[in-house]
Every structure is written in structure tokens, then in C-alpha cells.
PDB file of N, CA and C in Angstrom:
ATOM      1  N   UNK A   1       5.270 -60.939 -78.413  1.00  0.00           N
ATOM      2  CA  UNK A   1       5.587 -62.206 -79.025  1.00  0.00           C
ATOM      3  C   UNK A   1       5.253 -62.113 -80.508  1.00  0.00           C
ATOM      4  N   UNK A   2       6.194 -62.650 -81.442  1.00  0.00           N
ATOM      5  CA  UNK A   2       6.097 -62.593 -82.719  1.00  0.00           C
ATOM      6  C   UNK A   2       5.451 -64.191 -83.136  1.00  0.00           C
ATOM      7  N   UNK A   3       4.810 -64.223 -83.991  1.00  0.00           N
ATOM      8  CA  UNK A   3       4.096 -65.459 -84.449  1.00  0.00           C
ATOM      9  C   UNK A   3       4.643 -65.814 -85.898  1.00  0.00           C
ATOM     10  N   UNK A   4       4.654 -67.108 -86.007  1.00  0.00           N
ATOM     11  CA  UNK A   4       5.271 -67.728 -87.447  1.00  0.00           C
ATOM     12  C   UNK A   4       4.166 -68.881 -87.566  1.00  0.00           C
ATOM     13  N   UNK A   5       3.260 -68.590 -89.064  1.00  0.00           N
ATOM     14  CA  UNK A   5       2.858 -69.613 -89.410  1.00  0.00           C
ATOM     15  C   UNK A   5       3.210 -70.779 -89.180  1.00  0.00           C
ATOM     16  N   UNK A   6       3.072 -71.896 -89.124  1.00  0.00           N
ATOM     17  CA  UNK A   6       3.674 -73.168 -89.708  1.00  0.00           C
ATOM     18  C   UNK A   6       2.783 -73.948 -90.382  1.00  0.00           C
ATOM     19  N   UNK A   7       1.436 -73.893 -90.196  1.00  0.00           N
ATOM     20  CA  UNK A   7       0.739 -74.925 -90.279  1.00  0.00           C
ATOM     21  C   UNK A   7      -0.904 -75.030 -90.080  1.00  0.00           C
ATOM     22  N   UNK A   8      -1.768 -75.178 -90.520  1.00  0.00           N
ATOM     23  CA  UNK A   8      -3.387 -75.502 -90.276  1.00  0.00           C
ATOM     24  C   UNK A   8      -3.452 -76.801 -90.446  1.00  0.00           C
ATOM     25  N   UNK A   9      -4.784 -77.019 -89.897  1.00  0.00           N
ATOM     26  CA  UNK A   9      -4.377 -79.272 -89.836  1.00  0.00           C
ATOM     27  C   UNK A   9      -5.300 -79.379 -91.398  1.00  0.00           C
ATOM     28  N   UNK A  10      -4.384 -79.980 -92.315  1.00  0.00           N
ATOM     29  CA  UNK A  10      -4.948 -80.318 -93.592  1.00  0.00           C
ATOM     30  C   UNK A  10      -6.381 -81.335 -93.411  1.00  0.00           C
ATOM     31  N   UNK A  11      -6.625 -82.082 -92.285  1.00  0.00           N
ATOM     32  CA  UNK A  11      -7.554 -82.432 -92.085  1.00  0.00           C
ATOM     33  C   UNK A  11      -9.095 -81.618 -91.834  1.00  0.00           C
ATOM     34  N   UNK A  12      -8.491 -80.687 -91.437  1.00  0.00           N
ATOM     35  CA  UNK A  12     -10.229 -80.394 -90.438  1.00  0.00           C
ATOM     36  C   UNK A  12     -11.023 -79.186 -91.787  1.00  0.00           C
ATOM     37  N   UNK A  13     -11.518 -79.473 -92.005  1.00  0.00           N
ATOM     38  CA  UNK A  13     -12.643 -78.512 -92.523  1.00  0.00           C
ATOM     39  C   UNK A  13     -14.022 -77.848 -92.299  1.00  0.00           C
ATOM     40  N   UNK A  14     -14.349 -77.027 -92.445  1.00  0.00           N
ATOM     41  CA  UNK A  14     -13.718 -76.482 -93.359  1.00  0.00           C
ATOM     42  C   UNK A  14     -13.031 -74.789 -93.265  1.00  0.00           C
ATOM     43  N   UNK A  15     -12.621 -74.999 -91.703  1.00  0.00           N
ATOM     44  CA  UNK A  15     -11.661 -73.834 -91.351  1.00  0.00           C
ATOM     45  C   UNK A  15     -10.336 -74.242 -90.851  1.00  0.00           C
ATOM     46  N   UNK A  16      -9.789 -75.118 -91.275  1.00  0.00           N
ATOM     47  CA  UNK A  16      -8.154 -75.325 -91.420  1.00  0.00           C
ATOM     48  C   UNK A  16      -7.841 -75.542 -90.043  1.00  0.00           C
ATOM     49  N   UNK A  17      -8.944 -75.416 -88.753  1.00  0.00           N
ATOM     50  CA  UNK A  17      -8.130 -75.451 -87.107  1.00  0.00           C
ATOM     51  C   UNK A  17      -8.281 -76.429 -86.897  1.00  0.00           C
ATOM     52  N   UNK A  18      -7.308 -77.246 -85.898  1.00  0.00           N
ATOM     53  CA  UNK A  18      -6.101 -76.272 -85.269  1.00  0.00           C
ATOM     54  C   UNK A  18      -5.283 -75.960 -86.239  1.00  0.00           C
ATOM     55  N   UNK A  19      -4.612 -74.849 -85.629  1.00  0.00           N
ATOM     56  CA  UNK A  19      -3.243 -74.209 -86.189  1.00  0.00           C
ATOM     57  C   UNK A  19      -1.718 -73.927 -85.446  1.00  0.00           C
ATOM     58  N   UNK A  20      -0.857 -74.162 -85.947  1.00  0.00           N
ATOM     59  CA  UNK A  20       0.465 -74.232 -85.385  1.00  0.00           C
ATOM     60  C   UNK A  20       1.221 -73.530 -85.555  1.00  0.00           C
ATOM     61  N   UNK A  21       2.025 -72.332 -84.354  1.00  0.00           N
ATOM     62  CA  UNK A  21       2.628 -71.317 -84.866  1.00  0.00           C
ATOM     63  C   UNK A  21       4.295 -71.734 -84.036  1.00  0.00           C
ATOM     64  N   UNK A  22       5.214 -70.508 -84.458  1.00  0.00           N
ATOM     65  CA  UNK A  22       6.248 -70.727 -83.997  1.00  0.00           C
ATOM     66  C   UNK A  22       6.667 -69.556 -83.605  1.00  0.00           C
ATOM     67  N   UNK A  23       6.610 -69.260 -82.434  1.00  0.00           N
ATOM     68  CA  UNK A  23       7.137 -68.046 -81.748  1.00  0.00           C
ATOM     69  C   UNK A  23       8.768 -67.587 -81.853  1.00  0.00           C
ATOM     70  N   UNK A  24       8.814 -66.313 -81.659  1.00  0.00           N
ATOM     71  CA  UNK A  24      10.841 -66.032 -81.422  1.00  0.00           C
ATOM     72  C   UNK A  24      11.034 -66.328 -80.137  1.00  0.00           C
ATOM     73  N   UNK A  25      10.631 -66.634 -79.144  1.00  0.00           N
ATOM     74  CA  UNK A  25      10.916 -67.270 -77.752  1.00  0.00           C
ATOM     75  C   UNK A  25      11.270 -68.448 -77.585  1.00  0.00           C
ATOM     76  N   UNK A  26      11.137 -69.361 -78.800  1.00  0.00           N
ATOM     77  CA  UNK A  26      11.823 -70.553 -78.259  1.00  0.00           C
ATOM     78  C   UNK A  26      10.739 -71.692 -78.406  1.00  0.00           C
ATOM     79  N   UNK A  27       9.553 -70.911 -78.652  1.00  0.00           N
ATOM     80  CA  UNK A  27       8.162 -71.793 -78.465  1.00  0.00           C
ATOM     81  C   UNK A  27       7.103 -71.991 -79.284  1.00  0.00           C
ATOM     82  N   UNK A  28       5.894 -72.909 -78.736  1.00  0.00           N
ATOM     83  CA  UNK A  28       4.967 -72.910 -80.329  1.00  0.00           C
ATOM     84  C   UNK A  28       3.868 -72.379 -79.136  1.00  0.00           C
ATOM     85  N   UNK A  29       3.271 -71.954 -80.392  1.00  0.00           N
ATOM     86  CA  UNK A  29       1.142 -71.326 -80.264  1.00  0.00           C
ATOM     87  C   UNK A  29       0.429 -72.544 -80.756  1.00  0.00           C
ATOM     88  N   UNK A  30      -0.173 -72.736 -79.971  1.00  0.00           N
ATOM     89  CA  UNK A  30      -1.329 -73.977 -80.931  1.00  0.00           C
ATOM     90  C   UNK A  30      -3.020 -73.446 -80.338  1.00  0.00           C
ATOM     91  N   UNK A  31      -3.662 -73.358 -82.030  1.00  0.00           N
ATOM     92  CA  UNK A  31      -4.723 -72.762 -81.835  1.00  0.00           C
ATOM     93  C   UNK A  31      -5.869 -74.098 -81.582  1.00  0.00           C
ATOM     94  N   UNK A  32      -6.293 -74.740 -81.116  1.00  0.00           N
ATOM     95  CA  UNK A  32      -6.868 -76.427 -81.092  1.00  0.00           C
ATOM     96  C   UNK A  32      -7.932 -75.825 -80.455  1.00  0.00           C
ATOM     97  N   UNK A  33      -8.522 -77.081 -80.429  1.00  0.00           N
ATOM     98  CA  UNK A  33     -10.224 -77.330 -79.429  1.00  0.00           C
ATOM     99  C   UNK A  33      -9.760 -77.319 -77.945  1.00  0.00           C
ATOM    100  N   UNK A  34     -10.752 -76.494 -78.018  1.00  0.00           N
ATOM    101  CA  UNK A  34     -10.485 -75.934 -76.299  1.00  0.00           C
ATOM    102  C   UNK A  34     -10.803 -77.683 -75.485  1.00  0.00           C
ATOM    103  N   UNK A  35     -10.216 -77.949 -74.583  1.00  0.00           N
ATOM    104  CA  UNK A  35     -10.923 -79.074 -73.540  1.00  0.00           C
ATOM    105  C   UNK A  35     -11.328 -78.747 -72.499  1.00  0.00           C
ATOM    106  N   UNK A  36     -12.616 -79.333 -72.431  1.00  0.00           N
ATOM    107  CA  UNK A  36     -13.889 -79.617 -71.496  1.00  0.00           C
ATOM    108  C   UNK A  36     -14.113 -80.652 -70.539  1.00  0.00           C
ATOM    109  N   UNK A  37     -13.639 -81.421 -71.182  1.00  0.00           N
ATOM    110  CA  UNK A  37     -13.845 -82.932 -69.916  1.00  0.00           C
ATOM    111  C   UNK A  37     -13.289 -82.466 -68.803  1.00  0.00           C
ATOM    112  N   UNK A  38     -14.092 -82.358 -67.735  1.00  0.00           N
ATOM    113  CA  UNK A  38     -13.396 -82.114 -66.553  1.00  0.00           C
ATOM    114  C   UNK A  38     -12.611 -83.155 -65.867  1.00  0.00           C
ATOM    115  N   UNK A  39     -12.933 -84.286 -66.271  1.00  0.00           N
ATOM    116  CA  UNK A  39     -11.738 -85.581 -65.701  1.00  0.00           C
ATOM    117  C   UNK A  39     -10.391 -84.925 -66.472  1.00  0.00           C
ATOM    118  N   UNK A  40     -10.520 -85.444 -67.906  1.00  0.00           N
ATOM    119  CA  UNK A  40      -9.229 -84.810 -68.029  1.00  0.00           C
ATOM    120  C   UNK A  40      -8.595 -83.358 -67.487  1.00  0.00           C
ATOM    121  N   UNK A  41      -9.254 -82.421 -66.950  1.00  0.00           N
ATOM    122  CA  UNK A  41      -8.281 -81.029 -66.339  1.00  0.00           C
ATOM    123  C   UNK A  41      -8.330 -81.311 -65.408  1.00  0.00           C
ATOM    124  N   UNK A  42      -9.308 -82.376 -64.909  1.00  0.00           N
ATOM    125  CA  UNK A  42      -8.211 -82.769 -63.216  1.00  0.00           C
ATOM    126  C   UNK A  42      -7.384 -83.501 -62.806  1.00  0.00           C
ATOM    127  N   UNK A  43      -7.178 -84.307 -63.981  1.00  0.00           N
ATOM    128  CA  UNK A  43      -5.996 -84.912 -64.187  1.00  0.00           C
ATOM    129  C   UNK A  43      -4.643 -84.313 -64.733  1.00  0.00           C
ATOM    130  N   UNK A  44      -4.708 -83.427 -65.628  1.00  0.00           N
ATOM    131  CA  UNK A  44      -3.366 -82.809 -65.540  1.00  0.00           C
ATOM    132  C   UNK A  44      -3.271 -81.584 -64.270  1.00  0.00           C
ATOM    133  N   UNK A  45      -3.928 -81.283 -63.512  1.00  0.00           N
ATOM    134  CA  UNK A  45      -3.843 -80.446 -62.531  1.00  0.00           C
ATOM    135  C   UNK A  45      -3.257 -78.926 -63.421  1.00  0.00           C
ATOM    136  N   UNK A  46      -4.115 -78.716 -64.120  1.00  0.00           N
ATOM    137  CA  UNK A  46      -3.652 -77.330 -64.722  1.00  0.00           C
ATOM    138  C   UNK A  46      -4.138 -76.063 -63.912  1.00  0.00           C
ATOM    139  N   UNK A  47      -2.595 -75.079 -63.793  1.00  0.00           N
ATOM    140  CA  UNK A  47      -2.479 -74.052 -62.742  1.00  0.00           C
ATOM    141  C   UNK A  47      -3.360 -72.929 -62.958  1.00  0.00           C
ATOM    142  N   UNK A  48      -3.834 -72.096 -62.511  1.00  0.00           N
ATOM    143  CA  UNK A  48      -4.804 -70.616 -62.788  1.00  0.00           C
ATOM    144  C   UNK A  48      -3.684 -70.093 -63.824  1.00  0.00           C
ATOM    145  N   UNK A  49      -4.000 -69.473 -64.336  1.00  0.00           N
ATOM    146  CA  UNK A  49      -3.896 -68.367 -66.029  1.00  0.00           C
ATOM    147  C   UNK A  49      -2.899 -69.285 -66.715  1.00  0.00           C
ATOM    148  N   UNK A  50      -3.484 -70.812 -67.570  1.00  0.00           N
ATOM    149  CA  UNK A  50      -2.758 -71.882 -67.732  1.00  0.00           C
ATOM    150  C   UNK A  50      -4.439 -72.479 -68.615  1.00  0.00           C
ATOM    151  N   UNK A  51      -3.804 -72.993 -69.805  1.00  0.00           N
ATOM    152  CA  UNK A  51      -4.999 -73.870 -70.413  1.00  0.00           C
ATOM    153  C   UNK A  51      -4.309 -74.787 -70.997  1.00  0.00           C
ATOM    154  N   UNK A  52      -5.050 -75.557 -72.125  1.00  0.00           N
ATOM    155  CA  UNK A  52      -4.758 -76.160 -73.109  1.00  0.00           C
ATOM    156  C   UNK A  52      -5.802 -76.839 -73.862  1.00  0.00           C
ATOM    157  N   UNK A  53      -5.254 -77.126 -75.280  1.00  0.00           N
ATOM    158  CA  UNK A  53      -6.066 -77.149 -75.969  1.00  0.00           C
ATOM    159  C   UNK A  53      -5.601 -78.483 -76.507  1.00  0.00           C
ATOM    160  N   UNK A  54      -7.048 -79.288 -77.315  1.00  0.00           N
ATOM    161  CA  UNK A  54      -6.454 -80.345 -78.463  1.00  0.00           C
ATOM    162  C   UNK A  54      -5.853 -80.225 -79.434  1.00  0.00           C
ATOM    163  N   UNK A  55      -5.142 -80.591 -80.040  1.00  0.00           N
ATOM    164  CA  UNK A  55      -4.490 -81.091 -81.689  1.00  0.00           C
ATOM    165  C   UNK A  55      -4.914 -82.192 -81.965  1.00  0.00           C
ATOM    166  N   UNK A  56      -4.629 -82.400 -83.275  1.00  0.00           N
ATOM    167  CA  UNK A  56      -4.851 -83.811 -83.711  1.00  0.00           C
ATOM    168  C   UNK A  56      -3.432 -84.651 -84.396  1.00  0.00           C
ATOM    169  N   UNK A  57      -3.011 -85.801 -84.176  1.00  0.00           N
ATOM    170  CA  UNK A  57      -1.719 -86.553 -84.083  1.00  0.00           C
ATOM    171  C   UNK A  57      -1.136 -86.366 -86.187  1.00  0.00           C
ATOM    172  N   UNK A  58      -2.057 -85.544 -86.491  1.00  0.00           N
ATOM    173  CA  UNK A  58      -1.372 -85.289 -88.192  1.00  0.00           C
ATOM    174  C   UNK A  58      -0.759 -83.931 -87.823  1.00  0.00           C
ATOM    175  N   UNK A  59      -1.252 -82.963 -86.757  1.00  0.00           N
ATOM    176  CA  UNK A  59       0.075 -82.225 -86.554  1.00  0.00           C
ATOM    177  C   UNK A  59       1.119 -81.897 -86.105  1.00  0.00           C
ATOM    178  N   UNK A  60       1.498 -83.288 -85.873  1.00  0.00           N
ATOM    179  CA  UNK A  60       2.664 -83.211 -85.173  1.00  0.00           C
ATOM    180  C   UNK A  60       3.543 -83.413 -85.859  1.00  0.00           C
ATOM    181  N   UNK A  61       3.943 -84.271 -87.145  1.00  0.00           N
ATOM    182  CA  UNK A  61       4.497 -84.060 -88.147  1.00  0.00           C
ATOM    183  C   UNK A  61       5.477 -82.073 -87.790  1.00  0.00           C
ATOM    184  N   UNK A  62       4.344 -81.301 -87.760  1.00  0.00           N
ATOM    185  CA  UNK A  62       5.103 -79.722 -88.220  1.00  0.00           C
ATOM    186  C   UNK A  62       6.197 -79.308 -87.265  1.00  0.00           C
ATOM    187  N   UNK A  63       5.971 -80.225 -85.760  1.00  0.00           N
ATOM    188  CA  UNK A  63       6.420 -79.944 -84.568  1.00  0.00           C
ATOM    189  C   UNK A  63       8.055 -79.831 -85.168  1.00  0.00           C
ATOM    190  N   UNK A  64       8.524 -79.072 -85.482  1.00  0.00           N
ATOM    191  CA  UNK A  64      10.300 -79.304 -85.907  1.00  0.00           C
ATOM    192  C   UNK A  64      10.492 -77.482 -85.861  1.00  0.00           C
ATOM    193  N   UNK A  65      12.095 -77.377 -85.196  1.00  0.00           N
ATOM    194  CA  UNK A  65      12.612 -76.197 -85.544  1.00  0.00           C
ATOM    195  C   UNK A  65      12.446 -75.727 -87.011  1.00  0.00           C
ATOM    196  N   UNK A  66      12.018 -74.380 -87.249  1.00  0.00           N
ATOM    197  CA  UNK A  66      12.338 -73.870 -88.504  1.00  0.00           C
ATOM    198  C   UNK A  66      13.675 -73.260 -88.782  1.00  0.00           C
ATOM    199  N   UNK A  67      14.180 -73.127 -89.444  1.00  0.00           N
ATOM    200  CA  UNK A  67      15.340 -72.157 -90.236  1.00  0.00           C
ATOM    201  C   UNK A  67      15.403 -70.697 -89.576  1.00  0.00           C
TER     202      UNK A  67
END
């Protein structure tokens, strides 16, 4: 998988994460805060070799096809 910048959250300091990439597959990488609350992962029922992580709602703005 090839990775394409797009983005660090201009908010967070003072190491720029999360970060937002754009793969040649069709898809994005998002580097975010791992989640812990175990209510929330038993609520999305997330599958074995399957995670996810937080963002924060200023990066979603980047969420758009690139060129």
C-alpha cells in the first residue's frame, strides 16, 4: 500500500496527530487515538485483526478525493 499525505490535525500539539493519509486502493489511513472505552468497542462489535481509532471533527474537512 502506497500512502499520500493529506493532512495532520492543525489542532493538536505539539505533534500534529492524528494524521490523514490517502492510499492508491481507494482508501484513507488515519493515524488517531487509539480507543479504550470498552463500552464503546462493544458497541461497534469490532471483528479480530480490525481496530479503530479517534479523529477529531476539524479533520474531516480533508476527507475529499485528491487529484
Amino acid at each position: 500500500m502506497k500512502l499520500e499525505f493529506i493532512a495532520k490535525d492543525p489542532g493538536s500539539e505539539p505533534s500534529g496527530s492524528p494524521t490523514l493519509y490517502r492510499t492508491d486502493r481507494g482508501s484513507w489511513a488515519v493515524q488517531g487515538w487509539v480507543v479504550t472505552d470498552p463500552d464503546a468497542l462493544t458497541a461497534m462489535g469490532i471483528p479480530e485483526g480490525e481496530s479503530c481509532v479517534e479523529i477529531p471533527d476539524r479533520l474531516v474537512p480533508f476527507f475529499q478525493s485528491q487529484p
